[in-house]
Protein backbone atom coordinates (compact mmCIF):
# COMPACT_ATOMS: atom_id res chain seq x y z
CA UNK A 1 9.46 -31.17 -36.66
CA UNK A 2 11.60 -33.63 -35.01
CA UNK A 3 13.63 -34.79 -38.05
CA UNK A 4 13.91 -30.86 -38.80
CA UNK A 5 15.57 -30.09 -35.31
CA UNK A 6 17.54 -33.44 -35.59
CA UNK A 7 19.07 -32.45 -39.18
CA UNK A 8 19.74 -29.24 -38.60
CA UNK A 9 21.58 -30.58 -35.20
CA UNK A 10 23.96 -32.81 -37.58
CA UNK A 11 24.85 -30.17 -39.51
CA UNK A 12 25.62 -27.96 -36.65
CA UNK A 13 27.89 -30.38 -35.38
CA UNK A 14 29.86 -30.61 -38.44
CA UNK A 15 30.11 -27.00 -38.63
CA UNK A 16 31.37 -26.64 -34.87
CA UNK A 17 33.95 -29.67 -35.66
CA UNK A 18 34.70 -28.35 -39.53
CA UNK A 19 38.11 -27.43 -38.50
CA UNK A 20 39.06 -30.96 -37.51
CA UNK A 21 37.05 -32.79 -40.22
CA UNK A 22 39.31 -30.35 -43.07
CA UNK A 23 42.71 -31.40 -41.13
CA UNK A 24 42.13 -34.47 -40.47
CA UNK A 25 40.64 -35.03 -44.35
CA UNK A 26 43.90 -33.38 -45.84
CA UNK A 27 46.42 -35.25 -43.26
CA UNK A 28 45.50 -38.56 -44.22
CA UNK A 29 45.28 -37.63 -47.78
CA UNK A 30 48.68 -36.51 -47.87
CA UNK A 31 50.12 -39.28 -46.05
CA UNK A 32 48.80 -41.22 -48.69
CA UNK A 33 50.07 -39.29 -51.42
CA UNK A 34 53.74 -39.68 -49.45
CA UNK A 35 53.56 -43.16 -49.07
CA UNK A 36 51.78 -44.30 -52.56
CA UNK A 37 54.43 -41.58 -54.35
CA UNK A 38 57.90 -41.95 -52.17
CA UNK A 39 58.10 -45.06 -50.04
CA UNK A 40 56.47 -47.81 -52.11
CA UNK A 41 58.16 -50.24 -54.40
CA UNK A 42 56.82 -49.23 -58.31
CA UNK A 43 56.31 -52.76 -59.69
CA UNK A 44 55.91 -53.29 -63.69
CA UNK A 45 54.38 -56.01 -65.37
CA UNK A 46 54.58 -57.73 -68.32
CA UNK A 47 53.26 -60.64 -70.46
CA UNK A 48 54.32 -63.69 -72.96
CA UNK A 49 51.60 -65.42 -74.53
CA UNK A 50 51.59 -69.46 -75.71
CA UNK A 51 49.66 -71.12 -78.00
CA UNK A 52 48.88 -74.80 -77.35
CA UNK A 53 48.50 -76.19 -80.89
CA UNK A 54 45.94 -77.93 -82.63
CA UNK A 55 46.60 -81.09 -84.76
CA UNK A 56 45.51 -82.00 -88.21
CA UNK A 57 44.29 -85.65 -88.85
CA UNK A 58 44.87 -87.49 -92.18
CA UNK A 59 42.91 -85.63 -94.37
CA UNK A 60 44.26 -82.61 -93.06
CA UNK A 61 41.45 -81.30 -91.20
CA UNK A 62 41.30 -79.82 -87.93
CA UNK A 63 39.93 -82.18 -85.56
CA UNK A 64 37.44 -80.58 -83.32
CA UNK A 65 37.72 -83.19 -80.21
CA UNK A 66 42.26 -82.67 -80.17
CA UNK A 67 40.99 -78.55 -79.93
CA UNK A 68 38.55 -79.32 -77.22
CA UNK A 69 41.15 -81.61 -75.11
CA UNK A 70 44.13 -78.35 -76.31
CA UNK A 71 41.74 -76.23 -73.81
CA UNK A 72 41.33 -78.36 -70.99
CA UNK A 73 45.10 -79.29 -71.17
CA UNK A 74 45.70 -75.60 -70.31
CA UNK A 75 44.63 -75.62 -66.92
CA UNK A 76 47.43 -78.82 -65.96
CA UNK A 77 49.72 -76.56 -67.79
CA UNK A 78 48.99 -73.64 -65.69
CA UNK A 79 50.04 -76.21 -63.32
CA UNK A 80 52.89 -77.24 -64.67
CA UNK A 81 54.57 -73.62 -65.39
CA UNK A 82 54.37 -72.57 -61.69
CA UNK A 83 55.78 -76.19 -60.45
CA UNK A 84 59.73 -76.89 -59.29
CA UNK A 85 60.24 -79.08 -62.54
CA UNK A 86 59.79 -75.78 -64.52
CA UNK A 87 60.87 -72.94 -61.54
CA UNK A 88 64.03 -74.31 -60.34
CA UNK A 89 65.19 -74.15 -64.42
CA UNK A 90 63.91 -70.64 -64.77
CA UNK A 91 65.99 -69.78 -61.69
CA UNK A 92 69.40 -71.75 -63.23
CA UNK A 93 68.82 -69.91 -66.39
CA UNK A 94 68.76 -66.28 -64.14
CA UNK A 95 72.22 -67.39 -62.74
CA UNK A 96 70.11 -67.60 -59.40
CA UNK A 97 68.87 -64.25 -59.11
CA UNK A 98 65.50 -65.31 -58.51
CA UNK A 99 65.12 -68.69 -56.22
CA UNK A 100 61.60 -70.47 -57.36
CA UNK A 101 59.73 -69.75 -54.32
CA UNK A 102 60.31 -66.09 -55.08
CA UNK A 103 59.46 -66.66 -59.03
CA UNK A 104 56.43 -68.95 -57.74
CA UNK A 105 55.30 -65.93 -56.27
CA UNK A 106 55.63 -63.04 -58.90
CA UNK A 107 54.93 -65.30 -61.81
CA UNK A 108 50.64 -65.93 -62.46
CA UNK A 109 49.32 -67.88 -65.55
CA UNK A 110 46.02 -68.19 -67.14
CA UNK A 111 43.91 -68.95 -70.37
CA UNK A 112 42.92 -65.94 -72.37
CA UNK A 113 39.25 -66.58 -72.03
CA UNK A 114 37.84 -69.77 -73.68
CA UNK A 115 41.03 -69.87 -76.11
CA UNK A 116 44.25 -71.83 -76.87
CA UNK A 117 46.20 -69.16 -76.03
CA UNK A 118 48.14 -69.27 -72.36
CA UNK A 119 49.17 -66.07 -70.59
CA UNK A 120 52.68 -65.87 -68.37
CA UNK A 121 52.40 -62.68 -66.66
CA UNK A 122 55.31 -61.56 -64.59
CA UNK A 123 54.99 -58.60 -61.84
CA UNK A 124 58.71 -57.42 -61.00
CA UNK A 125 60.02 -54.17 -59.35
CA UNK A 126 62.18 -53.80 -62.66
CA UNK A 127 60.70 -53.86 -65.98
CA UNK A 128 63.43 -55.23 -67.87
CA UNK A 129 63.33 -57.87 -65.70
CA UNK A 130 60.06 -59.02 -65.56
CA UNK A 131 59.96 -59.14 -69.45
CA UNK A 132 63.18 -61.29 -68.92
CA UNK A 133 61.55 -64.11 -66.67
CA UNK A 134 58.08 -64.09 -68.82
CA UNK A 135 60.44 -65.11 -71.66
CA UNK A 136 62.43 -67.56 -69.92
CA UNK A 137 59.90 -69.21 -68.11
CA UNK A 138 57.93 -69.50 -71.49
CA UNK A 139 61.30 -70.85 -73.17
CA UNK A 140 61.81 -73.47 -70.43
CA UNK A 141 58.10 -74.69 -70.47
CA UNK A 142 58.07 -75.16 -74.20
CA UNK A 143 61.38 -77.14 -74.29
CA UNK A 144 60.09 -79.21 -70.92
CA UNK A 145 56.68 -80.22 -71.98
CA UNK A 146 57.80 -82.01 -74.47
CA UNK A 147 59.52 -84.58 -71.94
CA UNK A 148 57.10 -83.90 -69.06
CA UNK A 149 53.52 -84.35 -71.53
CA UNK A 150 55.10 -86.50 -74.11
CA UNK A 151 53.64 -83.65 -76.50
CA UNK A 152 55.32 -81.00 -78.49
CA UNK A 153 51.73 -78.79 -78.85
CA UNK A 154 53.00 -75.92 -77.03
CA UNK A 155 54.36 -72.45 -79.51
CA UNK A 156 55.70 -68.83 -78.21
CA UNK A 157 52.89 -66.71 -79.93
CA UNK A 158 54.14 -63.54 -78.77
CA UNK A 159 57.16 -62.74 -76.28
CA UNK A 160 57.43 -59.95 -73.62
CA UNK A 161 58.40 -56.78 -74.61
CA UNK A 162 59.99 -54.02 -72.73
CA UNK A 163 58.34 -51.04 -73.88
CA UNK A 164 60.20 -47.22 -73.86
CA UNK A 165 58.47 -45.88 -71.10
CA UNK A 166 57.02 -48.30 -69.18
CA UNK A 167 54.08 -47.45 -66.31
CA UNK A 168 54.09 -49.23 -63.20
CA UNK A 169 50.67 -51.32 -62.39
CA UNK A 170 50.94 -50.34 -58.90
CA UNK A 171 50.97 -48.39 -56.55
CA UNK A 172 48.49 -46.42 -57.87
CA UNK A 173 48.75 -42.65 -56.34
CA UNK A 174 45.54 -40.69 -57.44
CA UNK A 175 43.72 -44.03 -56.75
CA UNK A 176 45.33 -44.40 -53.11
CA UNK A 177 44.79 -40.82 -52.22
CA UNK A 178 41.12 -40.39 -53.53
CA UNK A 179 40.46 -43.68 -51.20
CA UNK A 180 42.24 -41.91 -48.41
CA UNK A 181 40.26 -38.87 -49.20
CA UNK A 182 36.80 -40.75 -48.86
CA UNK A 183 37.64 -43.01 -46.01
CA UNK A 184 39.41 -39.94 -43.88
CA UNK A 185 36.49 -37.79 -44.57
CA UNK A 186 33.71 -40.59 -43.52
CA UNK A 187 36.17 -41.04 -40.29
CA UNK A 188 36.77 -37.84 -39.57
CA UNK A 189 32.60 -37.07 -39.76
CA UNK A 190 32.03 -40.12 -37.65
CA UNK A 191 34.80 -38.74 -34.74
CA UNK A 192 33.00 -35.04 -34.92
CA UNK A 193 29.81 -36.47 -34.26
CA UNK A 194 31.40 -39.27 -31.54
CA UNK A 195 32.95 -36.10 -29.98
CA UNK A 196 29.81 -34.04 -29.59
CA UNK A 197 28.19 -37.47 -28.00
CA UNK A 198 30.56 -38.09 -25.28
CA UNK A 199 30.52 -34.48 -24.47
CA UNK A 200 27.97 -33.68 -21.73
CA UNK A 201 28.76 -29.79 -20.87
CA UNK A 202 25.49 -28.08 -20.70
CA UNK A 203 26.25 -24.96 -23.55
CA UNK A 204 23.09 -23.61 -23.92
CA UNK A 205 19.42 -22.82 -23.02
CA UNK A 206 18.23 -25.44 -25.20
CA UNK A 207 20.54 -28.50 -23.54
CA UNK A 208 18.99 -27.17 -20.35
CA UNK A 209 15.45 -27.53 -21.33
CA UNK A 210 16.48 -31.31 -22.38
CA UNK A 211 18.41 -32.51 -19.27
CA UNK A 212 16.14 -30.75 -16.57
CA UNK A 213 12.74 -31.54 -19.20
CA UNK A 214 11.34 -28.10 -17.68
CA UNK A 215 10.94 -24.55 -19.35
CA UNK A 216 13.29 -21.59 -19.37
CA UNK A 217 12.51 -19.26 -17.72
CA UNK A 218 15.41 -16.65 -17.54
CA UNK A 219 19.36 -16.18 -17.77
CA UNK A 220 22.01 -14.75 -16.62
CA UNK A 221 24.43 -13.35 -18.90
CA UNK A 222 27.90 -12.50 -18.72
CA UNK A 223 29.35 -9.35 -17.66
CA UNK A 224 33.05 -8.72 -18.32
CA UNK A 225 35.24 -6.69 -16.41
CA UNK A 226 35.51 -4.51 -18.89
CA UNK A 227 31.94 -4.01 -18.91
CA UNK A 228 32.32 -3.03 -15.14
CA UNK A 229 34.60 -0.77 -15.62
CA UNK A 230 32.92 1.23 -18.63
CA UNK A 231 29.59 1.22 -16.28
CA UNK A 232 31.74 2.94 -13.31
CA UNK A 233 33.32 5.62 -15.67
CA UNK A 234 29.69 6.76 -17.01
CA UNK A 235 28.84 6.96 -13.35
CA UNK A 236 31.01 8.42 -12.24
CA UNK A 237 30.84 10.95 -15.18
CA UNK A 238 27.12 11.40 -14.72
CA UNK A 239 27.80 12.38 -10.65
CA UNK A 240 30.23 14.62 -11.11
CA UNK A 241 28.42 16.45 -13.98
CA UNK A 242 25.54 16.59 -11.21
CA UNK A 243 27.89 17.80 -8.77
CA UNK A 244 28.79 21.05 -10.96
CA UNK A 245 25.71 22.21 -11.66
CA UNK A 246 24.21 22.03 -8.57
CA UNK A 247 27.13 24.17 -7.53
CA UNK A 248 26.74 26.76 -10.23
């Protein structure tokens, strides 16, 4: 009986608070919708892949042990690409309009899985752009490794392309407002039923059977004015109709 009473409480103080759960819900779902939609920066991305070669011996074979050392090289060339040697050459190439901290920071490499193949993935506000730097920065690492390694194991497998209607990666709107949607509406219960606890205003019977712990046993209810008034005219009415036939 107890969980009954206490469930059907929690539901009646959603009901009594619906009104500001439903505003609140929509308000902060909106927002999101303005900000994801209007005042965030749409950034694109895009990709150039590498291969880091494998060598042939004598016989011409592949030799399994150059392959396994071609994959652990990777990760010092993941090192490599996001380093000043290679930056500050990616940045003279774009006549400066990127300095290598800020290319350090929209530029991310990494192995495609277990492969040979090395990923330059650039994340720029214009697409066009950041297909331009994943090519240059691919460019200037194949034509510097060959100094920096003493190797020349390194081949553009496939360059960025700038598609015809590129999508941005982020923000993502429906994604932003559905979160806003969930997290506003767990708030918004959590402040109806924070409300109802801080408020101590005896509204009923029942809240004064649980602060005083003794029975009901009668109310008072509420007359209006109106109420006075319409009990005067019908007595009034019912005197006077007295009156007359006592006198006839």
């Amino acid at each position: 009986m107890e969980e009954t009473i206490s469930l059907k409480e929690l539901f009646q103080t959603i009901k009594k608070r619906l009104w500001l759960i439903v505003l609140l819900t929509v308000l902060a779902t909106t927002a999101s919708g303005v900000v994801s939609y209007f005042l965030l920066t749409p950034i694109y991305q895009s990709s150039a892949q590498l291969l880091v070669n494998q060598s042939q011996n004598e016989q011409g074979t592949v030799d399994v042990n150059q392959i396994r050392s071609n994959v652990e090289i990777i990760s010092t060339y993941n090192v490599i690409i996001k380093s000043p040697a290679i930056l500050d050459k990616v940045s003279q190439e774009l006549n400066g309009q990127e300095t290598a901290s800020s290319l350090n920071s929209i530029i991310s490499v990494g192995p495609e899985g277990t492969s040979q193949i090395l990923k330059i993935t650039v994340e720029h506000p214009d697409p066009a752009q950041a297909a331009n730097i994943a090519n240059i920065t691919a460019e200037v690492f194949q034509d510097e490794v060959t100094t920096l390694m003493n190797v020349d194991n390194v081949t553009i497998l496939s360059p960025a392309q700038l598609g015809e209607n590129p999508s941005p990666i982020k923000p993502q709107p429906v994604l932003n407002m559905a979160i806003a949607f969930v997290v506003g509406l767990m708030a918004c219960v959590g402040l109806a039923f924070l409300l109802e606890f801080l408020d101590n205003t005896v509204k009923n019977e029942q809240d004064v059977e649980k602060l005083l712990e003794l029975p009901v046993l009668g109310s008072i209810t509420v007359i209006e004015d109106k109420d006075i008034q319409e009990a005067m005219q019908r007595n009034q009415l019912k005197a006077r109709t007295r009156g007359e036939t006592v006198g006839s």
